[in-house]
N, C-alpha and C. Protein backbone atom coordinates (compact mmCIF):
# COMPACT_ATOMS: atom_id res chain seq x y z
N UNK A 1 -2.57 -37.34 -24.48
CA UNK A 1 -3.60 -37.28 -23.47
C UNK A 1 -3.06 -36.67 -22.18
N UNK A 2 -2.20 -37.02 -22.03
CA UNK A 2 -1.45 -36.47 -20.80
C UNK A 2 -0.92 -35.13 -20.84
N UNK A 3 -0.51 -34.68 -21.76
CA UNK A 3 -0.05 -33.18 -21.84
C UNK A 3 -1.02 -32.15 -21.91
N UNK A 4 -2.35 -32.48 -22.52
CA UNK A 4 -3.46 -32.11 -22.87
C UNK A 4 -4.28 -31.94 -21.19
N UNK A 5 -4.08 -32.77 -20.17
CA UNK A 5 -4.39 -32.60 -18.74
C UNK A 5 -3.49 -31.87 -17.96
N UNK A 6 -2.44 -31.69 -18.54
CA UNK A 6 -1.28 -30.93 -17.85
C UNK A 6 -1.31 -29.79 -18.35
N UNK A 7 -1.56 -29.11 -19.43
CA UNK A 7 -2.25 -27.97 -20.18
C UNK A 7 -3.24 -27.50 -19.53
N UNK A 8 -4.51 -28.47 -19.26
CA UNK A 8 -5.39 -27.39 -18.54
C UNK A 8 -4.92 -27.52 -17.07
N UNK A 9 -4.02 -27.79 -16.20
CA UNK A 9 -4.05 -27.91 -14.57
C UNK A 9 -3.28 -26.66 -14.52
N UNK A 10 -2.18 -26.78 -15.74
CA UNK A 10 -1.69 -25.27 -16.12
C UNK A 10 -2.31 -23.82 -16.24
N UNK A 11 -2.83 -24.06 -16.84
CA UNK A 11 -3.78 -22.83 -16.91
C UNK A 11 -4.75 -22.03 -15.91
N UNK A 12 -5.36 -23.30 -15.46
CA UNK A 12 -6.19 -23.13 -13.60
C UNK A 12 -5.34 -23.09 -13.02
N UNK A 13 -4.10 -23.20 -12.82
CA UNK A 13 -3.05 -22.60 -12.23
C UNK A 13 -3.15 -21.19 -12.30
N UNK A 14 -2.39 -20.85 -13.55
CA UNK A 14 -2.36 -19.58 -13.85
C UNK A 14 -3.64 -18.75 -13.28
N UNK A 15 -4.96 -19.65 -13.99
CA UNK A 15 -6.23 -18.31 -13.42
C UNK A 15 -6.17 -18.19 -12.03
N UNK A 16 -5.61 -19.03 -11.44
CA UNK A 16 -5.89 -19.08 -9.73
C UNK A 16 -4.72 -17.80 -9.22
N UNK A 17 -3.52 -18.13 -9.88
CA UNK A 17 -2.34 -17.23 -9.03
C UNK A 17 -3.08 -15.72 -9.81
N UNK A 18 -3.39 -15.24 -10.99
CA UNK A 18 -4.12 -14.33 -11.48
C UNK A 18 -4.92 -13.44 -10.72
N UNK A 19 -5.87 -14.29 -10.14
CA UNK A 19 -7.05 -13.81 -9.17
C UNK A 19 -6.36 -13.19 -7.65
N UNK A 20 -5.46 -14.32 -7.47
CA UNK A 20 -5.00 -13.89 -6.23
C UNK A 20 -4.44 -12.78 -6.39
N UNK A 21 -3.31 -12.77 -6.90
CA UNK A 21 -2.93 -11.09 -6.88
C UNK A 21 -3.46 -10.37 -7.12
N UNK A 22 -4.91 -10.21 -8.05
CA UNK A 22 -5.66 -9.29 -8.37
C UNK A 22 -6.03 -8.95 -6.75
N UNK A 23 -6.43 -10.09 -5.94
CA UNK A 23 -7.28 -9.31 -4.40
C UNK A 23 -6.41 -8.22 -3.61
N UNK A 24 -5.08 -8.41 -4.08
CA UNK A 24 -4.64 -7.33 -3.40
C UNK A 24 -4.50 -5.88 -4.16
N UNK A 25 -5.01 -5.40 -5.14
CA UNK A 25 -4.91 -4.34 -5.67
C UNK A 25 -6.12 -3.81 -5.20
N UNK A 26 -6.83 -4.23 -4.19
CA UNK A 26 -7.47 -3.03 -3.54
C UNK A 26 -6.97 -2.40 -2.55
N UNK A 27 -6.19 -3.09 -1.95
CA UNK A 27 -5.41 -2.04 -1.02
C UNK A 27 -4.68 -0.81 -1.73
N UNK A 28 -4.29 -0.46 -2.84
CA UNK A 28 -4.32 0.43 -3.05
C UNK A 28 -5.40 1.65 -2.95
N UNK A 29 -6.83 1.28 -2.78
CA UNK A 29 -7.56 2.41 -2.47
C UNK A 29 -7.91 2.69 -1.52
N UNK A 30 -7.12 1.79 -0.29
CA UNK A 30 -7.46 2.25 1.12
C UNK A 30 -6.80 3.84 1.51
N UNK A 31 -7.60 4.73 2.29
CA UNK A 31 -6.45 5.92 2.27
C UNK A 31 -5.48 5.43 3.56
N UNK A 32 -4.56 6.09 3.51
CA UNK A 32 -3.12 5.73 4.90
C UNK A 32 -2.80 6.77 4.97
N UNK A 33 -3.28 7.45 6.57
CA UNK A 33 -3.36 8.68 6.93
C UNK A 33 -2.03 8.37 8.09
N UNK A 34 -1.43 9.84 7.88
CA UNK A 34 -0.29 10.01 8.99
C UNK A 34 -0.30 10.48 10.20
N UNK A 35 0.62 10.48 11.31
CA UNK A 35 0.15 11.63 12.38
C UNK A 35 1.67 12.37 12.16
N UNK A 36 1.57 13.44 11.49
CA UNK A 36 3.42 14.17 11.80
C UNK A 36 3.48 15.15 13.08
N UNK A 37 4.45 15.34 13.51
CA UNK A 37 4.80 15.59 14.52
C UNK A 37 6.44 16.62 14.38
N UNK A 38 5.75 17.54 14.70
CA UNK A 38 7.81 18.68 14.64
C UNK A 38 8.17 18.24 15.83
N UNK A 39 9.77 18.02 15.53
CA UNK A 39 10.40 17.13 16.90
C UNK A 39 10.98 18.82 17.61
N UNK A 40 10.74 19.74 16.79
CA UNK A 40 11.60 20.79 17.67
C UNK A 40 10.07 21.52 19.07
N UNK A 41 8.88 20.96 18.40
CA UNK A 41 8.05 21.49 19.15
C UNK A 41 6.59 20.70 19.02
N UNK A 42 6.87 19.70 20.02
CA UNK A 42 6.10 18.86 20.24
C UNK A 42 4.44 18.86 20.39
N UNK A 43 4.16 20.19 20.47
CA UNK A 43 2.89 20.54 20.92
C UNK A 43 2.11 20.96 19.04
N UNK A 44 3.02 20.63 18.18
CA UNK A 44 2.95 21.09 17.15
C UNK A 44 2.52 19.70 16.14
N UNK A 45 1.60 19.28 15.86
CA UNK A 45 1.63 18.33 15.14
C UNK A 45 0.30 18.05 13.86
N UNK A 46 -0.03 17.44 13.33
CA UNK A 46 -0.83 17.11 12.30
C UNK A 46 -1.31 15.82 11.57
N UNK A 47 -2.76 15.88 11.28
CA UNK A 47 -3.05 14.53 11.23
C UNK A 47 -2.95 14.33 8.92
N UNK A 48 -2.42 13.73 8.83
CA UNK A 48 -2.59 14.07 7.20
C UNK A 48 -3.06 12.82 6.44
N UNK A 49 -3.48 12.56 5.24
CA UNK A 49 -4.03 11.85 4.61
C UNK A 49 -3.43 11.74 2.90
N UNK A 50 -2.70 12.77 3.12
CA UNK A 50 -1.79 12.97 1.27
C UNK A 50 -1.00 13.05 1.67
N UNK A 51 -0.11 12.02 0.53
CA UNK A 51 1.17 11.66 0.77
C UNK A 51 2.46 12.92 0.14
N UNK A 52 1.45 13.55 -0.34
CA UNK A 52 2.35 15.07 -0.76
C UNK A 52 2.53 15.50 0.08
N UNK A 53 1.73 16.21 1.02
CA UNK A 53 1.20 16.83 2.09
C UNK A 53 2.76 16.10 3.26
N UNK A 54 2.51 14.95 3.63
CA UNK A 54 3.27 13.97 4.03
C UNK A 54 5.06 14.44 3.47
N UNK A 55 5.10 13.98 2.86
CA UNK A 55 6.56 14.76 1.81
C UNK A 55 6.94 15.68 2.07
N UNK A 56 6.07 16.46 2.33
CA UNK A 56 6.40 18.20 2.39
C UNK A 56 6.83 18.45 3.86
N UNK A 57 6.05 18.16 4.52
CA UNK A 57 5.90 18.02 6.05
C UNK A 57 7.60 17.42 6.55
N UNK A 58 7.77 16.16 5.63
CA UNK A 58 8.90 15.52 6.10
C UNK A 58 10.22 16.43 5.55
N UNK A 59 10.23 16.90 4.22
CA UNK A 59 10.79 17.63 4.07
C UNK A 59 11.62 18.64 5.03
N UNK A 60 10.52 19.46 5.74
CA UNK A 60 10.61 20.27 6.75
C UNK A 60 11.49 19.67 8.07
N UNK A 61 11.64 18.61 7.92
CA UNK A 61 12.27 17.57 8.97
C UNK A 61 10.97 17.19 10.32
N UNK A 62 10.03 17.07 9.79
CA UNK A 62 8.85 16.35 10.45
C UNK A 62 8.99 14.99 10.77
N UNK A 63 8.32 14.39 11.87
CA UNK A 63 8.77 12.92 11.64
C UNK A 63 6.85 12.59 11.58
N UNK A 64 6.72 11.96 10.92
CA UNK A 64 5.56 10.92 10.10
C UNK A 64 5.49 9.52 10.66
N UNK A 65 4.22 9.10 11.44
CA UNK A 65 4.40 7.56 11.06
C UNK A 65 2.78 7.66 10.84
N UNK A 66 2.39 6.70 10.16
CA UNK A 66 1.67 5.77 10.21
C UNK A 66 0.48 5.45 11.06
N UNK A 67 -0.77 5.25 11.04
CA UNK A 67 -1.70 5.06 12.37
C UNK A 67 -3.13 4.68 11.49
């Protein structure tokens, strides 16, 4: 009887931690747009939204943050 109640508190456990992490896999479809910026010429900069785009940019020795 007792293991049989500890079995299901188990399980509603499980569905509970389940759900929760599921709520955060929408932040993956938020977009996270950058502002880059050439440090050799400041007047030079760009607002971007792809993280390729982003890459490439940094590549170039761009600096990128976040906004």
């Amino acid at each position: 009887m007792v293991s049989r109640k500890r079995r299901v508190w188990l399980r509603l456990a499980a569905m509970l931690l389940l759900l929760y992490m599921l709520s955060f896999a929408s932040c993956d479809t938020v977009p996270i747009c950058w502002y880059c910026e050439n440090p050799h010429n400041t007047s030079e900069w760009q607002q971007v939204c792809n993280a390729m785009t982003k890459s490439k940019l940094e590549s170039y020795g761009w600096d990128c943050t976040p906004f």
